[in-house]
C-alpha atoms as a PDB file:
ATOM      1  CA  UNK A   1     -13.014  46.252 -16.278  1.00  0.00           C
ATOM      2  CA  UNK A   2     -16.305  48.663 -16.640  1.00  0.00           C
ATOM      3  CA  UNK A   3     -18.773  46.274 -15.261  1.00  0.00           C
ATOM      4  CA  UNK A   4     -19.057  43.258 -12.912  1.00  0.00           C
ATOM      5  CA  UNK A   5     -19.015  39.902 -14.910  1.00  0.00           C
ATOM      6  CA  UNK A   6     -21.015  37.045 -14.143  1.00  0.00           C
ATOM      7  CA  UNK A   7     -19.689  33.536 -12.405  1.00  0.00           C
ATOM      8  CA  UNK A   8     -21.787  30.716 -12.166  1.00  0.00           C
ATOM      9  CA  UNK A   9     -21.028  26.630 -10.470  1.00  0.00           C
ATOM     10  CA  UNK A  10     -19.146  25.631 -13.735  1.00  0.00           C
ATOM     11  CA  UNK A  11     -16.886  28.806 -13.922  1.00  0.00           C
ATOM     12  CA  UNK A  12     -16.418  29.784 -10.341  1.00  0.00           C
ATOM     13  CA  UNK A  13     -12.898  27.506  -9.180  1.00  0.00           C
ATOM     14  CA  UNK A  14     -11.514  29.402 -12.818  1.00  0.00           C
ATOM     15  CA  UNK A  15     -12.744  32.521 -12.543  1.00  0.00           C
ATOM     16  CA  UNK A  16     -12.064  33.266  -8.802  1.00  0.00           C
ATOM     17  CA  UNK A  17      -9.827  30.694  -7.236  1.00  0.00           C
ATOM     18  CA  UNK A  18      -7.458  30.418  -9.498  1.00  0.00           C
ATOM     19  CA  UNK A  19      -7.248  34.247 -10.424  1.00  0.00           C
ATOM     20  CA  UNK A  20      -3.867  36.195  -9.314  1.00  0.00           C
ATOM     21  CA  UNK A  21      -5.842  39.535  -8.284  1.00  0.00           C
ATOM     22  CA  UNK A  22      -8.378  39.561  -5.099  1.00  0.00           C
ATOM     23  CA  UNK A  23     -12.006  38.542  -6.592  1.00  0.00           C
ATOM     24  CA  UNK A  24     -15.323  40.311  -4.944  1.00  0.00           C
ATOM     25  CA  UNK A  25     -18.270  37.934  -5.780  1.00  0.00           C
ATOM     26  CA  UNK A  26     -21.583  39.214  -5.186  1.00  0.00           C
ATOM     27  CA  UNK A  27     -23.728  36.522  -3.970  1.00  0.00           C
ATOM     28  CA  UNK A  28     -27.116  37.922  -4.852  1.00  0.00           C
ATOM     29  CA  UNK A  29     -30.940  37.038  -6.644  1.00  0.00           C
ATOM     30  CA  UNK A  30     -33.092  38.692  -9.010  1.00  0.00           C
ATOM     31  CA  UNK A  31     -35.862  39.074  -6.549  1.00  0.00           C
ATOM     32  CA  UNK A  32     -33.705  40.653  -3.781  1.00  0.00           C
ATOM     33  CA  UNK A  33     -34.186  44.378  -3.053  1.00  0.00           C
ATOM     34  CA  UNK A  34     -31.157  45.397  -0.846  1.00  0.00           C
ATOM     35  CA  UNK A  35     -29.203  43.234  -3.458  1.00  0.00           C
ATOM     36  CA  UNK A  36     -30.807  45.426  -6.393  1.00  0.00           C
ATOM     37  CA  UNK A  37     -29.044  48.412  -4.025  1.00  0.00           C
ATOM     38  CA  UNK A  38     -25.771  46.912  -4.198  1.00  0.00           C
ATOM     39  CA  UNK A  39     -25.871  46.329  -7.920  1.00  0.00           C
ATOM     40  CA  UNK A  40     -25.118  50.575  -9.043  1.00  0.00           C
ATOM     41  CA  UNK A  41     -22.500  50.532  -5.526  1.00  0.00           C
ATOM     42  CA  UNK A  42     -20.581  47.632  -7.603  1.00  0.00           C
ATOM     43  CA  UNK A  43     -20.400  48.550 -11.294  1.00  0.00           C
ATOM     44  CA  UNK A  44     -19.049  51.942  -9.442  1.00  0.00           C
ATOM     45  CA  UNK A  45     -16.445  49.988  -7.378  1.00  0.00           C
ATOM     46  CA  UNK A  46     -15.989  47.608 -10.734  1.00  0.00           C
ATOM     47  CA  UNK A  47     -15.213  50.869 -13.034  1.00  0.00           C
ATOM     48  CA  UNK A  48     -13.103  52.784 -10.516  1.00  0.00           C
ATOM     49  CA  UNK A  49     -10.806  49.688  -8.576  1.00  0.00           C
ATOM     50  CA  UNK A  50     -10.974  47.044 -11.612  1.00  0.00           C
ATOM     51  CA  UNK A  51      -7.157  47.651 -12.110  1.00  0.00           C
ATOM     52  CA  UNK A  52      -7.312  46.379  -8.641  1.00  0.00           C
ATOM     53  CA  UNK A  53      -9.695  44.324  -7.807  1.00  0.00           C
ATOM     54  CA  UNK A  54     -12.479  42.090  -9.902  1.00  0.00           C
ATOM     55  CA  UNK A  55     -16.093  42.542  -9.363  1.00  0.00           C
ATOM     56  CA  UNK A  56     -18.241  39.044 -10.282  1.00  0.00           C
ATOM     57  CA  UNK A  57     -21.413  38.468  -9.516  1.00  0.00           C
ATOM     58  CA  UNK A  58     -22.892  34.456  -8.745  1.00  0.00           C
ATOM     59  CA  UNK A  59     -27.211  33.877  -8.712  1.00  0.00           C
ATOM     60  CA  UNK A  60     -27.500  32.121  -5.812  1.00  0.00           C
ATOM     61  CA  UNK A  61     -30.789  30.553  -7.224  1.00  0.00           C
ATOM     62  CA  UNK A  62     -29.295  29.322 -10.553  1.00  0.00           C
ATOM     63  CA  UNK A  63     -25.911  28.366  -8.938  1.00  0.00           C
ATOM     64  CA  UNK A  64     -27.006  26.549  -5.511  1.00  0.00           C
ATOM     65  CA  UNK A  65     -23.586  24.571  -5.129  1.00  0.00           C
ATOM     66  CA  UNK A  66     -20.927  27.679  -4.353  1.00  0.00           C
ATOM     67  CA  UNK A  67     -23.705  29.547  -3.088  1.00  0.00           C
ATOM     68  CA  UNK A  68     -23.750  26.347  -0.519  1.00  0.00           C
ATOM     69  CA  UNK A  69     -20.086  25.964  -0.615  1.00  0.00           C
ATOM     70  CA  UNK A  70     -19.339  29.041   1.020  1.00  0.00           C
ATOM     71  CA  UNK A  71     -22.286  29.053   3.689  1.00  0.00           C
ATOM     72  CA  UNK A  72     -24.354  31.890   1.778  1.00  0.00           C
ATOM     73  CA  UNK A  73     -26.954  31.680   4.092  1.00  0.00           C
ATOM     74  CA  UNK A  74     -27.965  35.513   3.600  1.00  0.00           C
ATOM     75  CA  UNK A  75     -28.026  37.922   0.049  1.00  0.00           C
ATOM     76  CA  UNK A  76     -26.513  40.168  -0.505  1.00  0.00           C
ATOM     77  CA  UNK A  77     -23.242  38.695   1.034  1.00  0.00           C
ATOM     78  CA  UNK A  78     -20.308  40.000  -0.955  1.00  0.00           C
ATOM     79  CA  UNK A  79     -16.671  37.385  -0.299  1.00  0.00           C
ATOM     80  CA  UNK A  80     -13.453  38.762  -0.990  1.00  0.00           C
ATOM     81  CA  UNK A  81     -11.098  36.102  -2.135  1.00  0.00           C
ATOM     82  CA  UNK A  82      -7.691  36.242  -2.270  1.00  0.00           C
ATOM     83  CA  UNK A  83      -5.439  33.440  -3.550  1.00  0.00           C
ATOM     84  CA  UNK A  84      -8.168  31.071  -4.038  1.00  0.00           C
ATOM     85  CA  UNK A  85      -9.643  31.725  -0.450  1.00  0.00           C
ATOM     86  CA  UNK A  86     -12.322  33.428   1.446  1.00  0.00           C
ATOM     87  CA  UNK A  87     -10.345  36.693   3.007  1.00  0.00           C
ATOM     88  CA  UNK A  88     -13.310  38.902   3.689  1.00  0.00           C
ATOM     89  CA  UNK A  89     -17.118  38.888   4.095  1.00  0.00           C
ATOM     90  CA  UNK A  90     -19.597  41.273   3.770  1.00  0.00           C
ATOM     91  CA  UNK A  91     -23.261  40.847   4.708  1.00  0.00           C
ATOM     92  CA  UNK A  92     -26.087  43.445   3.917  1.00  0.00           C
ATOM     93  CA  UNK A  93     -26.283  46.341   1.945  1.00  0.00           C
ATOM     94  CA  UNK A  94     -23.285  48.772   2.596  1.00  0.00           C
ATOM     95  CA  UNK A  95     -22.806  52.203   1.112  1.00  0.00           C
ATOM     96  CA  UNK A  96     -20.225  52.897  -1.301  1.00  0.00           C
ATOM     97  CA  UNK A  97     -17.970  55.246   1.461  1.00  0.00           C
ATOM     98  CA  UNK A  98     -18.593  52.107   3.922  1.00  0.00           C
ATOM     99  CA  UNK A  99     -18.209  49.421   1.486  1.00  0.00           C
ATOM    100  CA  UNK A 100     -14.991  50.879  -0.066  1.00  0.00           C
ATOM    101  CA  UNK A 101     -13.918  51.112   3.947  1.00  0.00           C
ATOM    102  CA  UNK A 102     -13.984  47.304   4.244  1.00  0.00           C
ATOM    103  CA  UNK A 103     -12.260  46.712   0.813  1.00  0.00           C
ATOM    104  CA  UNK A 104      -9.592  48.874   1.077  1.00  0.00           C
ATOM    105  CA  UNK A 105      -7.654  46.316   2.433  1.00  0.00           C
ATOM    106  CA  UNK A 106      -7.538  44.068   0.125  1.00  0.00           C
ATOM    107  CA  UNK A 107      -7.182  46.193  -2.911  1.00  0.00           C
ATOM    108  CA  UNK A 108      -3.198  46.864  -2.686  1.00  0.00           C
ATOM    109  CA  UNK A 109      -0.731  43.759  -1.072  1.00  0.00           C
ATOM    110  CA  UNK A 110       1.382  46.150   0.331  1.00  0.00           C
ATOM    111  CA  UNK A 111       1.045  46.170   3.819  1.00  0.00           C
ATOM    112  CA  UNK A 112       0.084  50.021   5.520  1.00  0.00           C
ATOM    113  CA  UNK A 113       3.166  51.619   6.793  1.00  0.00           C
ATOM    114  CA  UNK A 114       1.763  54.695   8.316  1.00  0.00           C
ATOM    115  CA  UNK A 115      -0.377  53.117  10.871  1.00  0.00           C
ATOM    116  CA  UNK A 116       2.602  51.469  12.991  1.00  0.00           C
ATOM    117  CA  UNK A 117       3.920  54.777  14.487  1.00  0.00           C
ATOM    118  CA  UNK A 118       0.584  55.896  15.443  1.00  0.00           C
ATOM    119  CA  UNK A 119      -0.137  53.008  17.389  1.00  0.00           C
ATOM    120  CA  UNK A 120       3.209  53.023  18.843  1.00  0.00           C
ATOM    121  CA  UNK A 121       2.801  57.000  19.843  1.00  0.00           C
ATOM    122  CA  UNK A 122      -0.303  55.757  21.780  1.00  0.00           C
ATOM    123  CA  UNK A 123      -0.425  58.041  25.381  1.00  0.00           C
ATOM    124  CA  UNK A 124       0.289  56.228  28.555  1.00  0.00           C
ATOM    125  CA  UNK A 125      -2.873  56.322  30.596  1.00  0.00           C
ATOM    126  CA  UNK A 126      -1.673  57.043  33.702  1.00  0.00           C
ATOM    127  CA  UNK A 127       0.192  60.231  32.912  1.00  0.00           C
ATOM    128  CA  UNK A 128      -3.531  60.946  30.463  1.00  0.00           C
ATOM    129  CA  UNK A 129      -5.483  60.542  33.814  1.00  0.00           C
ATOM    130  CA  UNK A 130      -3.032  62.557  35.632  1.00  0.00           C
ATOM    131  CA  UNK A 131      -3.014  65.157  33.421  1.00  0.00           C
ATOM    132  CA  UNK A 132      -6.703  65.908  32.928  1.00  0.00           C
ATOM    133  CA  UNK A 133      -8.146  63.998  35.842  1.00  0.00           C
ATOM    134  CA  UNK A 134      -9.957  61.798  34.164  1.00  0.00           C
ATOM    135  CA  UNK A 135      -9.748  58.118  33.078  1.00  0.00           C
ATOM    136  CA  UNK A 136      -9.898  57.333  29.761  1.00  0.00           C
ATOM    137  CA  UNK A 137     -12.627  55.103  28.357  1.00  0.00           C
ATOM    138  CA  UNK A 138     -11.209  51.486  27.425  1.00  0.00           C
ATOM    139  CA  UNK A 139     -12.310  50.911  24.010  1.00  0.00           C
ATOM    140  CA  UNK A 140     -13.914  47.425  23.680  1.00  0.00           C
ATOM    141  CA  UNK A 141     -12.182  44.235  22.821  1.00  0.00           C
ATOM    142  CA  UNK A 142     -14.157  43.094  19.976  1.00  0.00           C
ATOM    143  CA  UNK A 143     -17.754  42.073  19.459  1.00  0.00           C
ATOM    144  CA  UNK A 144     -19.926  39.316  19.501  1.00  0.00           C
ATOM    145  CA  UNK A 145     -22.367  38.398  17.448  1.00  0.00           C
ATOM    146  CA  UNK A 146     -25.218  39.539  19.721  1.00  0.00           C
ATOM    147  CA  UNK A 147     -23.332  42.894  21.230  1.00  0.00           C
ATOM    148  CA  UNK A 148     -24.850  45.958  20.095  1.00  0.00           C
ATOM    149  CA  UNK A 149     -21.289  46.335  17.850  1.00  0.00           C
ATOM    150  CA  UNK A 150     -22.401  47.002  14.230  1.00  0.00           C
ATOM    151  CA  UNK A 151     -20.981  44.185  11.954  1.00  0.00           C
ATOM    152  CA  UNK A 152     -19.813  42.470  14.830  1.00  0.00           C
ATOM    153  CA  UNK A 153     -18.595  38.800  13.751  1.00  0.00           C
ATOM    154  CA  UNK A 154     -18.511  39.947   9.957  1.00  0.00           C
ATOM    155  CA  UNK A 155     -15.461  38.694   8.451  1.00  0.00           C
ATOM    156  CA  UNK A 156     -14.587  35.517  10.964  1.00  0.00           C
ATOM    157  CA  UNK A 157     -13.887  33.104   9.344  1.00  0.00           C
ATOM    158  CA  UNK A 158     -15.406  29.202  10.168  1.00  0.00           C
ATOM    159  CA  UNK A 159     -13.236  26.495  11.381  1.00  0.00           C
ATOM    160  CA  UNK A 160     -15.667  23.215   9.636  1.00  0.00           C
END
């Protein structure tokens, strides 16, 4: 698939719920400027990764219900959905290098094999410190929505 196609209310539960391959939906308007920036990043992701994943786009003004469904407060917000729900969420304009970051997940089901043994090769801190004499810096937990983390909170889902 070359281009994104278009979803509106009537075609959405078809088009994305029900499909068997993860669907990005681009929740944008006409009069948006950052969502005019997305448009070029997502016919590029559409022609390159349409084997493996599809690119639609929904007008949030001419198709208020989904738009409302999903708690599109924001456009652009781009929702990756996989098996007929929300598995990602991206809000903003993202470059191509950073948007394809957050979608490489969900563009192959087979789980990453590689990145077990690095985390399990992790050094012991103690014997770091010891070593160098110096204590290395704890890397933060995870963000909040108001820490200074970019995109903290993007991608939690909402218990309603």
């Amino acid at each position: 698939m070359g281009k994104p196609q278009v979803v509106t209310d009537q075609t959405f539960e078809q088009e994305v719920l029900k499909s068997d391959a993860p669907v990005l939906v681009d929740f944008w308007a006409t009069w948006c400027g950052p969502c005019r920036m997305v448009g070029p990043v997502l016919e590029e992701v559409a022609s390159e990764q349409g084997d493996k994943i599809r690119v639609v786009k929904l007008d949030v003004d001419a198709n208020p219900i989904t738009a409302g469904r999903f708690g599109v407060r924001a456009i652009p917000t781009m929702i990756v959905f996989k098996n007929g729900r929300e598995a990602d969420r991206i809000v903003g304009y993202h470059p191509k290098p950073q948007l394809m970051t957050k979608l490489t997940p969900h563009l192959t089901m087979a789980a990453p094999s590689a990145a077990a043994p690095s985390a399990s090769a992790a050094p012991n801190t103690t014997t770091t410190a010891g070593a160098n004499g110096q204590t290395p810096a704890t890397p933060p937990l995870g963000g909040s929505p108001t820490s200074s983390t970019p995109n903290a909170g993007v991608g939690v889902t909402k218990i309603h």
